[in-house]
C-alpha atoms as a PDB file:
ATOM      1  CA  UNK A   1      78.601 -10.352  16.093  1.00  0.00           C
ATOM      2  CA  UNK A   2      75.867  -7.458  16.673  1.00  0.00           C
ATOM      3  CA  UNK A   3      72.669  -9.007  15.393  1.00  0.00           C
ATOM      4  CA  UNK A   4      70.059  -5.839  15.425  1.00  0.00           C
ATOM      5  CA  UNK A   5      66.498  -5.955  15.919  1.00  0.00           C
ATOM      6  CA  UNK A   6      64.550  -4.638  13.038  1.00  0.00           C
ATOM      7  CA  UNK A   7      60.623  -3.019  12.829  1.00  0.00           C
ATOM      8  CA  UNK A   8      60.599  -2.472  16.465  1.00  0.00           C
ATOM      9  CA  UNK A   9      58.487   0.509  16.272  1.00  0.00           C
ATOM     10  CA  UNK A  10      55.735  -2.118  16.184  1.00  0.00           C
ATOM     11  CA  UNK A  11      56.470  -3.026  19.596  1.00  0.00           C
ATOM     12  CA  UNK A  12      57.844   0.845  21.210  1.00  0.00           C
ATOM     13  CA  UNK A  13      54.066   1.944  23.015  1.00  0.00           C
ATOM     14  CA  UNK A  14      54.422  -0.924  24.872  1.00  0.00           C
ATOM     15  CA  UNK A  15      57.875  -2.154  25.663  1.00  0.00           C
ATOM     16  CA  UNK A  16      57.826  -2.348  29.245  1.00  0.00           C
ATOM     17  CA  UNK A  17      61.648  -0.908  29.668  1.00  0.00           C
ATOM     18  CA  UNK A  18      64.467   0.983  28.011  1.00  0.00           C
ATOM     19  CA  UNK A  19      66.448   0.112  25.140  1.00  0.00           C
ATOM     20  CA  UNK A  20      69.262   1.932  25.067  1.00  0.00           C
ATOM     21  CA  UNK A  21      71.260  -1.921  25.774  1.00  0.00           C
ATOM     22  CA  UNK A  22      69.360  -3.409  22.852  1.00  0.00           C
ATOM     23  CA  UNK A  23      70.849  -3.463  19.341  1.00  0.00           C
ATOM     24  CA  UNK A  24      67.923  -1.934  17.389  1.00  0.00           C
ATOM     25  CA  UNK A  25      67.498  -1.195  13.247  1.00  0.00           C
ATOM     26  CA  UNK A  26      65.120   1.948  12.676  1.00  0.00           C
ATOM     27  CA  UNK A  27      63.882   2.971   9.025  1.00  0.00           C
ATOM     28  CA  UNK A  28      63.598   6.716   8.332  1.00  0.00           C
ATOM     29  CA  UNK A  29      60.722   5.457   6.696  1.00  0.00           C
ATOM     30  CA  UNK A  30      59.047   5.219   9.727  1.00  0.00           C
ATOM     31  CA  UNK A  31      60.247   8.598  10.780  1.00  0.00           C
ATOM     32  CA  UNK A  32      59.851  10.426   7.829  1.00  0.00           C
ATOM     33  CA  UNK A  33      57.243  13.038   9.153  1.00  0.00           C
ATOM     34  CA  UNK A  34      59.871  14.916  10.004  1.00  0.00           C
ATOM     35  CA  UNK A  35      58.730  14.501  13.723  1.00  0.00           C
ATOM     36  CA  UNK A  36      62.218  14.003  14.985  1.00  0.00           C
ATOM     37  CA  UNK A  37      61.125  13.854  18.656  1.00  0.00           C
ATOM     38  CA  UNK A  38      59.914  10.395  18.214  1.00  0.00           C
ATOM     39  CA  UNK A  39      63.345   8.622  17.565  1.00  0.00           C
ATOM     40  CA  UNK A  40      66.341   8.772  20.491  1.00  0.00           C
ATOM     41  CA  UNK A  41      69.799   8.318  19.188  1.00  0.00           C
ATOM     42  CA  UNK A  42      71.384   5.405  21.208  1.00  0.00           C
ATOM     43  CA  UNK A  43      74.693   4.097  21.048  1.00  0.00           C
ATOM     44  CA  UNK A  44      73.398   0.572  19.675  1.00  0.00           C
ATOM     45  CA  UNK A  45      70.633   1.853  16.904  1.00  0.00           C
ATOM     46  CA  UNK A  46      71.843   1.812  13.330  1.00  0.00           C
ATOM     47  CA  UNK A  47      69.876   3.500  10.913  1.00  0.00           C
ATOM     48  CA  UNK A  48      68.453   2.342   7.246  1.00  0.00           C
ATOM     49  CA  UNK A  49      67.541   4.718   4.938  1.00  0.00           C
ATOM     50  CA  UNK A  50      63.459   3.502   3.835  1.00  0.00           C
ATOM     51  CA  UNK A  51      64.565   3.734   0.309  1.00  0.00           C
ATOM     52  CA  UNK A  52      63.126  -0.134  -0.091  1.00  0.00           C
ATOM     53  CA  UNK A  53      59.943   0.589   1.731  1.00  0.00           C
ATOM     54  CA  UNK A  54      59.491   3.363  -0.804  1.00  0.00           C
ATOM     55  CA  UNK A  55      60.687   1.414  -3.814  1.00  0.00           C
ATOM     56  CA  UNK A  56      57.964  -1.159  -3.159  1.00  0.00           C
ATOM     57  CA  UNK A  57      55.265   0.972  -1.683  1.00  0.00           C
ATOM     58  CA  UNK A  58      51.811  -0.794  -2.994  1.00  0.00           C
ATOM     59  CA  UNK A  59      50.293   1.910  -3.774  1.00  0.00           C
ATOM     60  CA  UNK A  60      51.782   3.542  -6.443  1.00  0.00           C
ATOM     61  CA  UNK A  61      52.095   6.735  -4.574  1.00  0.00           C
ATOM     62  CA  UNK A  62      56.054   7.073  -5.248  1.00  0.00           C
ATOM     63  CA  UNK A  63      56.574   6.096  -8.962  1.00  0.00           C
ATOM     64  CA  UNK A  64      57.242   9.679  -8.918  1.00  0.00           C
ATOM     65  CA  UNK A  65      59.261  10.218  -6.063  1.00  0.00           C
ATOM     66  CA  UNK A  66      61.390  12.920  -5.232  1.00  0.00           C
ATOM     67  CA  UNK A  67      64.326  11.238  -4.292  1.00  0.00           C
ATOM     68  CA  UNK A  68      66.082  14.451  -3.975  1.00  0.00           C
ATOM     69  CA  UNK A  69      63.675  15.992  -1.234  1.00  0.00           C
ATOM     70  CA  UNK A  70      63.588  12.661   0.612  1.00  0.00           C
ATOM     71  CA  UNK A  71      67.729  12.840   0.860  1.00  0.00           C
ATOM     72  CA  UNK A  72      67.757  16.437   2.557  1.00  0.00           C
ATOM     73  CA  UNK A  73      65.053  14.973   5.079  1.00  0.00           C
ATOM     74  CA  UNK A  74      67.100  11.958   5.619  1.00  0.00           C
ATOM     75  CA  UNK A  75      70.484  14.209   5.993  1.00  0.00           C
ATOM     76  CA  UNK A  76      68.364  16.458   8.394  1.00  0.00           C
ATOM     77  CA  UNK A  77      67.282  13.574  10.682  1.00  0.00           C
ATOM     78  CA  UNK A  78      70.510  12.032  11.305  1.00  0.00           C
ATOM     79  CA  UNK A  79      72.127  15.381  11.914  1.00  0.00           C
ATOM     80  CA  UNK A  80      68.978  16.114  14.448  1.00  0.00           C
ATOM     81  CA  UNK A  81      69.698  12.674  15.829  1.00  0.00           C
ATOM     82  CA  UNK A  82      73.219  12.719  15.537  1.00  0.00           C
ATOM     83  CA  UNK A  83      72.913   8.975  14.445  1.00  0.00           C
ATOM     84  CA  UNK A  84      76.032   7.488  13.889  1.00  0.00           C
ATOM     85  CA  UNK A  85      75.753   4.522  11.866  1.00  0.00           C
ATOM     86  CA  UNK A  86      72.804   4.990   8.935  1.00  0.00           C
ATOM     87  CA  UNK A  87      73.107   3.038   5.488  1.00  0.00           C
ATOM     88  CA  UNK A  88      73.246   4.486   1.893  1.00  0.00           C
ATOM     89  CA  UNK A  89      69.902   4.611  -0.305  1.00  0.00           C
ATOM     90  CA  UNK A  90      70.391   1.739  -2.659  1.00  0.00           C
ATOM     91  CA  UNK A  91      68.500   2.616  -5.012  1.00  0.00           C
ATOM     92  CA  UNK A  92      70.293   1.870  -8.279  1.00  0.00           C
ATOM     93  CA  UNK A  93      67.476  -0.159  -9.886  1.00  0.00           C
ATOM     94  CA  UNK A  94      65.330   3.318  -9.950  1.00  0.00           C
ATOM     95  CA  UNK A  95      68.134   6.155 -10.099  1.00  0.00           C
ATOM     96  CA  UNK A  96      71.037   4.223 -11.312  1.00  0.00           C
ATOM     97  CA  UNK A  97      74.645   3.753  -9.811  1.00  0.00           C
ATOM     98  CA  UNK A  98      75.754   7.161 -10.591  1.00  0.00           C
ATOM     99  CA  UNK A  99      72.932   9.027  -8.967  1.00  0.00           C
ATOM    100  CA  UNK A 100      73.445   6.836  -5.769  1.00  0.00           C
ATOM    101  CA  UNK A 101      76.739   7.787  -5.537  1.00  0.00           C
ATOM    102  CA  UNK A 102      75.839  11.273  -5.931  1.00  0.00           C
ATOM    103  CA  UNK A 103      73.550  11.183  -2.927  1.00  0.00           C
ATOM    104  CA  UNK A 104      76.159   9.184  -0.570  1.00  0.00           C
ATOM    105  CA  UNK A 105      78.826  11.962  -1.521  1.00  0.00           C
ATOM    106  CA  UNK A 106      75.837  14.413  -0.671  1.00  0.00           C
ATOM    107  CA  UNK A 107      74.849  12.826   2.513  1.00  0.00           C
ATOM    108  CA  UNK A 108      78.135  12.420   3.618  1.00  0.00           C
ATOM    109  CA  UNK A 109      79.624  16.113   3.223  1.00  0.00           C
ATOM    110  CA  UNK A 110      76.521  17.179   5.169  1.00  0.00           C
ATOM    111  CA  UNK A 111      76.785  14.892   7.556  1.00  0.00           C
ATOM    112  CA  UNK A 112      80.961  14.508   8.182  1.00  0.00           C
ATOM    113  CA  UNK A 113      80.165  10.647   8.573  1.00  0.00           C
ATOM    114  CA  UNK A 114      79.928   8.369   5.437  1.00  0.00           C
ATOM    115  CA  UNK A 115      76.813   6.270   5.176  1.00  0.00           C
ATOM    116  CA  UNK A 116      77.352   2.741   4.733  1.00  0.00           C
ATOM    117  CA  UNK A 117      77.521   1.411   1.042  1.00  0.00           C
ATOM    118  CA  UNK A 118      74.875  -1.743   0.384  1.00  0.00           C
ATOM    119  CA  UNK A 119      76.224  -3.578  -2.177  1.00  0.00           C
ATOM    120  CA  UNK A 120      73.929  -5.336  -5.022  1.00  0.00           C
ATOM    121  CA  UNK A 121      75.309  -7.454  -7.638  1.00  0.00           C
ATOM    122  CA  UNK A 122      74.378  -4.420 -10.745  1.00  0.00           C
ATOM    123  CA  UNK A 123      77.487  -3.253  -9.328  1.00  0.00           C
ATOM    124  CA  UNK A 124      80.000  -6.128  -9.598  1.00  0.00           C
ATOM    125  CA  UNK A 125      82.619  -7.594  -7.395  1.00  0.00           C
ATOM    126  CA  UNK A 126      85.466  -4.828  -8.418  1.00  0.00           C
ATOM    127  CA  UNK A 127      82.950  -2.513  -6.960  1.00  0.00           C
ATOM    128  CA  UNK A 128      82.377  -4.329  -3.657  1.00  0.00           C
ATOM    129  CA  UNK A 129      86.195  -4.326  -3.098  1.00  0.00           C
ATOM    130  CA  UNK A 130      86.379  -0.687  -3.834  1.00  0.00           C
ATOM    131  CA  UNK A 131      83.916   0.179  -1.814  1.00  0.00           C
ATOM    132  CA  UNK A 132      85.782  -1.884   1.674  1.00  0.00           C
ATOM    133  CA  UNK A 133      88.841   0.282   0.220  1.00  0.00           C
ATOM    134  CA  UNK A 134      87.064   3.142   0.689  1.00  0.00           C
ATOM    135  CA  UNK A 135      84.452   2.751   3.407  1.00  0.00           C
ATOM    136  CA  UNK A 136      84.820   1.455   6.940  1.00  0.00           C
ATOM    137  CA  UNK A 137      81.627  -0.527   7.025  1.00  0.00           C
ATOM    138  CA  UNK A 138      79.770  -2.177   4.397  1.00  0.00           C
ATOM    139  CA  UNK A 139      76.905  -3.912   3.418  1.00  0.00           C
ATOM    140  CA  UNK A 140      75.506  -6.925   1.876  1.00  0.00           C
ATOM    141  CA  UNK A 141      71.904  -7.063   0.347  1.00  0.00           C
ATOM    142  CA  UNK A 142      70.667 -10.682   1.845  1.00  0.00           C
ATOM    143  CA  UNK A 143      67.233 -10.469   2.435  1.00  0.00           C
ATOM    144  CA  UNK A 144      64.966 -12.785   0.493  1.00  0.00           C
ATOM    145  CA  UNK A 145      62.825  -9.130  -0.666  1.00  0.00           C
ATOM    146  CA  UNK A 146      65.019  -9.255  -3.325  1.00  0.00           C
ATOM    147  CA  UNK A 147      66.657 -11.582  -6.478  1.00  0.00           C
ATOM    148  CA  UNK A 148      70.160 -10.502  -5.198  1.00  0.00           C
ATOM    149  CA  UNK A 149      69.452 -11.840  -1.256  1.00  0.00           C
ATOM    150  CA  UNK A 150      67.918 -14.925  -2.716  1.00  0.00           C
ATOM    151  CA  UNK A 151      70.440 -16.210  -4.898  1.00  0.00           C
ATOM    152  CA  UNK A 152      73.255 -15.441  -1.849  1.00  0.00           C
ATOM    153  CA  UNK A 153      71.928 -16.356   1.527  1.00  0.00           C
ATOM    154  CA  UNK A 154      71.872 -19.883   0.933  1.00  0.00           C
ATOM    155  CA  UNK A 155      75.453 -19.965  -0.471  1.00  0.00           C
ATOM    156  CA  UNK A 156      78.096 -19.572   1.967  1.00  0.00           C
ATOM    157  CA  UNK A 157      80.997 -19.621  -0.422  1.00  0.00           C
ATOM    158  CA  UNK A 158      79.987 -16.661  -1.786  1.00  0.00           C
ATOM    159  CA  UNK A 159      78.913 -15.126   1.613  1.00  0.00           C
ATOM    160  CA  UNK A 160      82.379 -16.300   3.252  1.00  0.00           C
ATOM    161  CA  UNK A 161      84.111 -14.325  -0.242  1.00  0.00           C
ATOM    162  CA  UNK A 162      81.963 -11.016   0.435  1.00  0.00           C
ATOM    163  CA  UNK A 163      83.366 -11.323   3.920  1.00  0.00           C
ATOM    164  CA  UNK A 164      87.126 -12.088   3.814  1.00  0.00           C
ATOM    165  CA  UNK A 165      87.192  -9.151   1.178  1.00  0.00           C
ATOM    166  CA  UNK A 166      85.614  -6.759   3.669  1.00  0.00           C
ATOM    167  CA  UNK A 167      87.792  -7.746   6.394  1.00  0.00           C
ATOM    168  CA  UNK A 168      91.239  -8.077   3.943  1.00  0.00           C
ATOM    169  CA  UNK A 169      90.827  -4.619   3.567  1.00  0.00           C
ATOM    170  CA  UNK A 170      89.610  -3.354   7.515  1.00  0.00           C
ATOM    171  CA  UNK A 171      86.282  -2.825   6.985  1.00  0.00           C
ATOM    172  CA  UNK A 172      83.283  -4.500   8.832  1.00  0.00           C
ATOM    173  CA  UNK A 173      80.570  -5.840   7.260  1.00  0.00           C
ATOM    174  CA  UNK A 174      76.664  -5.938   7.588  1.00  0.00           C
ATOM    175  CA  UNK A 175      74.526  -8.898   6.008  1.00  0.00           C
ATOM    176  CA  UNK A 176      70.888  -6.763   5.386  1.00  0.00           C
ATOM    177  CA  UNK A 177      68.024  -9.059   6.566  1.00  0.00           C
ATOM    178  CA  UNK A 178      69.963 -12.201   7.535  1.00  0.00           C
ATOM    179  CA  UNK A 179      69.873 -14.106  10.896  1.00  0.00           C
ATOM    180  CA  UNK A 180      69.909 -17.262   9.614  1.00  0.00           C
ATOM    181  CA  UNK A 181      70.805 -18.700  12.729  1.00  0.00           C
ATOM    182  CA  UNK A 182      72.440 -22.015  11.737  1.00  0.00           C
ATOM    183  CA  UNK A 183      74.689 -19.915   9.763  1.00  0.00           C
ATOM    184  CA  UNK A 184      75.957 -17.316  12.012  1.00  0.00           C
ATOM    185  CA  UNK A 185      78.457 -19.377  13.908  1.00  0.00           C
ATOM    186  CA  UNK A 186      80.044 -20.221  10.550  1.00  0.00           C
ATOM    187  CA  UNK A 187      79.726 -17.075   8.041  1.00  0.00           C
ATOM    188  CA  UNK A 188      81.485 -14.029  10.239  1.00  0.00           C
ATOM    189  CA  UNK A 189      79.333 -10.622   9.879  1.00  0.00           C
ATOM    190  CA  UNK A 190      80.515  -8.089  11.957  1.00  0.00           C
ATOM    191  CA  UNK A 191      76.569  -7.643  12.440  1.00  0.00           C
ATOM    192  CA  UNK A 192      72.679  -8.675  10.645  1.00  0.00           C
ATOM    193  CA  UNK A 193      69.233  -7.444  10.857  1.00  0.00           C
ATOM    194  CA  UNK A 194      66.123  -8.814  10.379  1.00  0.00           C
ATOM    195  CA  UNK A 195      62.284  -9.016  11.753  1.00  0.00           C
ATOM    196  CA  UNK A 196      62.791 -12.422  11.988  1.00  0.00           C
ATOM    197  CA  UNK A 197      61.832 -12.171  15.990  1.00  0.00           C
ATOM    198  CA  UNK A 198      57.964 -11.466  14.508  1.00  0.00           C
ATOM    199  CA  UNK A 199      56.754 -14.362  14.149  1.00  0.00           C
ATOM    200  CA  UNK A 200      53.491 -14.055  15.815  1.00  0.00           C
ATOM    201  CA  UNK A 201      52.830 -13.067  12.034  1.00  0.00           C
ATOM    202  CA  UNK A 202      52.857 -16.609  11.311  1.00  0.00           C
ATOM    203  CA  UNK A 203      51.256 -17.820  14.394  1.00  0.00           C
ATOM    204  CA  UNK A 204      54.330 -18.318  15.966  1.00  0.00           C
ATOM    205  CA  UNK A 205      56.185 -18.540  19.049  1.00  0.00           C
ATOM    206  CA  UNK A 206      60.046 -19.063  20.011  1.00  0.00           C
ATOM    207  CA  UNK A 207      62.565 -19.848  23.002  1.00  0.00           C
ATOM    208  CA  UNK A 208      66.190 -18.798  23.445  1.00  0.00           C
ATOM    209  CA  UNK A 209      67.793 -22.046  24.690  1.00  0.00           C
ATOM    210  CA  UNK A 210      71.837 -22.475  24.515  1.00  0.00           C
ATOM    211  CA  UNK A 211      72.834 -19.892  22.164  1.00  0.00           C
ATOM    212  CA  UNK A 212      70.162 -21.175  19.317  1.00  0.00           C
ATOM    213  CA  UNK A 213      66.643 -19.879  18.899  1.00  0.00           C
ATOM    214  CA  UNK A 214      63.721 -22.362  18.466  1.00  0.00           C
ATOM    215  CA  UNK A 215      60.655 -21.546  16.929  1.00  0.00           C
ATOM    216  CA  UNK A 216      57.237 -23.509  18.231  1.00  0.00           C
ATOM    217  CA  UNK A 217      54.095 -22.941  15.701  1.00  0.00           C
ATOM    218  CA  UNK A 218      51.566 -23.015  18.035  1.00  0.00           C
ATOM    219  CA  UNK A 219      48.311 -20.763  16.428  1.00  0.00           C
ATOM    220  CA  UNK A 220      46.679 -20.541  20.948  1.00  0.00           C
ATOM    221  CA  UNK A 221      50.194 -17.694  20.504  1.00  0.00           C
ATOM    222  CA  UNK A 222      47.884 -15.592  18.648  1.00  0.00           C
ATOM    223  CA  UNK A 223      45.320 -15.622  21.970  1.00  0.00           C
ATOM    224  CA  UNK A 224      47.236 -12.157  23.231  1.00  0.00           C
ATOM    225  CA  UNK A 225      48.984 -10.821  19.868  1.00  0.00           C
ATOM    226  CA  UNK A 226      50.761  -8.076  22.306  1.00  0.00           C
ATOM    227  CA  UNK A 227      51.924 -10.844  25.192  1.00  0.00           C
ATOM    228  CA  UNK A 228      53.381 -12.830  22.447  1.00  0.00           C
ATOM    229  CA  UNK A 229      55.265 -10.253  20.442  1.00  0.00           C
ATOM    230  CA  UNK A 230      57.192  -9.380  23.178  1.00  0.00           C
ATOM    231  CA  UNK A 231      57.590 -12.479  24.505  1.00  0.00           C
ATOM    232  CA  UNK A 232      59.561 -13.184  21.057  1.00  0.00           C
ATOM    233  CA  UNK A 233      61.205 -10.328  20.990  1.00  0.00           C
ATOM    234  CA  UNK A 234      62.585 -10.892  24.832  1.00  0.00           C
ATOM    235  CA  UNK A 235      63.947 -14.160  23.374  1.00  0.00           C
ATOM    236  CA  UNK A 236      65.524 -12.738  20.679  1.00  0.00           C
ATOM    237  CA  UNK A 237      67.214  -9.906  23.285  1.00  0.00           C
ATOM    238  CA  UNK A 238      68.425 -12.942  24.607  1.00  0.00           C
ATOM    239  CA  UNK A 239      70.344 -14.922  21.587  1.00  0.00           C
ATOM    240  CA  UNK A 240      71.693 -10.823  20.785  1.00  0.00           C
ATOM    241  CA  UNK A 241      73.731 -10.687  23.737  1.00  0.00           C
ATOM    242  CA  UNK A 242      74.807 -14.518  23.149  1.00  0.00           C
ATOM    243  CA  UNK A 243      75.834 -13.345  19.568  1.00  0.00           C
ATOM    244  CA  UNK A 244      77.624 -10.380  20.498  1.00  0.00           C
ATOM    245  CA  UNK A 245      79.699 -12.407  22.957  1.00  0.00           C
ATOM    246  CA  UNK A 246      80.354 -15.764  21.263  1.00  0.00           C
ATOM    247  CA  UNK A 247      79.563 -15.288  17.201  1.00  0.00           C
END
């Protein structure tokens, strides 16, 4: 199982070496100047559209948006980066599932490379099996940002169905903001995301230790904000290349 590292660009000025041997998630979001000389296509980054960081921008700046200008930027940047893997923009709860599909046809006849579908339960399960039909890789909306991801994560009979049907049918499958690590060993993702390595958010520090990570609340982590994020994000590094060869 690849479990990617999401929201690094928090951590990029600083990271003391490469990471072109880390599994990493980038957001266009956080690229979307256009400045394409600040992201590096590597072999192990996978690519999410933003579409939920503009859906749920605070400040009201995008009840307007122009999704149609923001999908030729996105198609520009992964052709500039010749990005490989890069997910759909699931936005059905502001365009609707027509207008989504629209864009994925769009993005992939620019591109030559389809983007990952991200499944959300408007769609139904008839869709979801279409879709691994259709699409090599596929995705499953399980972070707790949304109704969808919390009614799901915590049940792994439905999580084991979304996953036997992707695999019946030869395509992987992504679970979108889950590394819920007692769960990995059991539910089989091809690969996950999440940010869950920042927890010096929450005053937090954790340790890799055989093939598990631990957290340890301890609020003196918060002493040297910088020392501590990395830290976690070294340990996380760690329980990756566990995952990749053991989950």
């Amino acid at each position: 199982m690849i479990v990617y590292l999401a929201a690094f660009k928090s951590l990029e000025n600083i990271y003391p070496t490469k990471t072109d041997d880390i599994y990493l998630l980038s957001s266009f979001w956080e690229h979307k100047s256009g400045k394409f000389g600040e992201y590096v296509y590597q072999d192990r980054h996978i690519l999410d559209s933003g579409a939920f960081s503009a859906i749920n921008d605070k400040t009201g700046r995008y009840n307007n948006f122009d999704w149609d200008a923001y999908v030729k930027k996105y198609i520009a940047f992964i052709k500039q980066t010749n990005q490989k893997l890069f997910f759909e923009l699931d936005i059905d709860c502001v365009v609707g599932l027509q207008k989504v599909e629209y864009y994925r046809k769009q993005i992939e006849d620019a591109v030559g490379r389809p983007p990952i579908p991200v499944w959300h339960s408007n769609r139904g399960a008839d869709y979801f099996v279409e879709c691994c039909e259709k699409y090599p890789y596929v995705a499953l909306g399980t972070t707790t940002a949304n109704n969808d991801g919390k009614k799901i994560r915590n049940n792994p009979e439905v999580l084991t169905w979304f996953i036997n049907q992707a695999h019946k049918n030869g395509a992987k499958i992504h679970g979108l903001g889950f590394t819920s690590i007692p769960w990995l060993s059991k539910l089989k993702f091809d690969s996950v995301d999440s940010t869950g390595w920042q927890l010096v958010r929450y005053g937090g520090m954790c340790i890799y230790q055989n093939g598990t990570i631990k957290n340890i609340n301890r609020k003196e982590s918060l002493k040297d904000v910088y020392a501590t994020h990395l830290h976690n994000f070294n340990e996380w590094v760690k329980f990756q290349k566990y995952a990749e060869a053991n989950l």
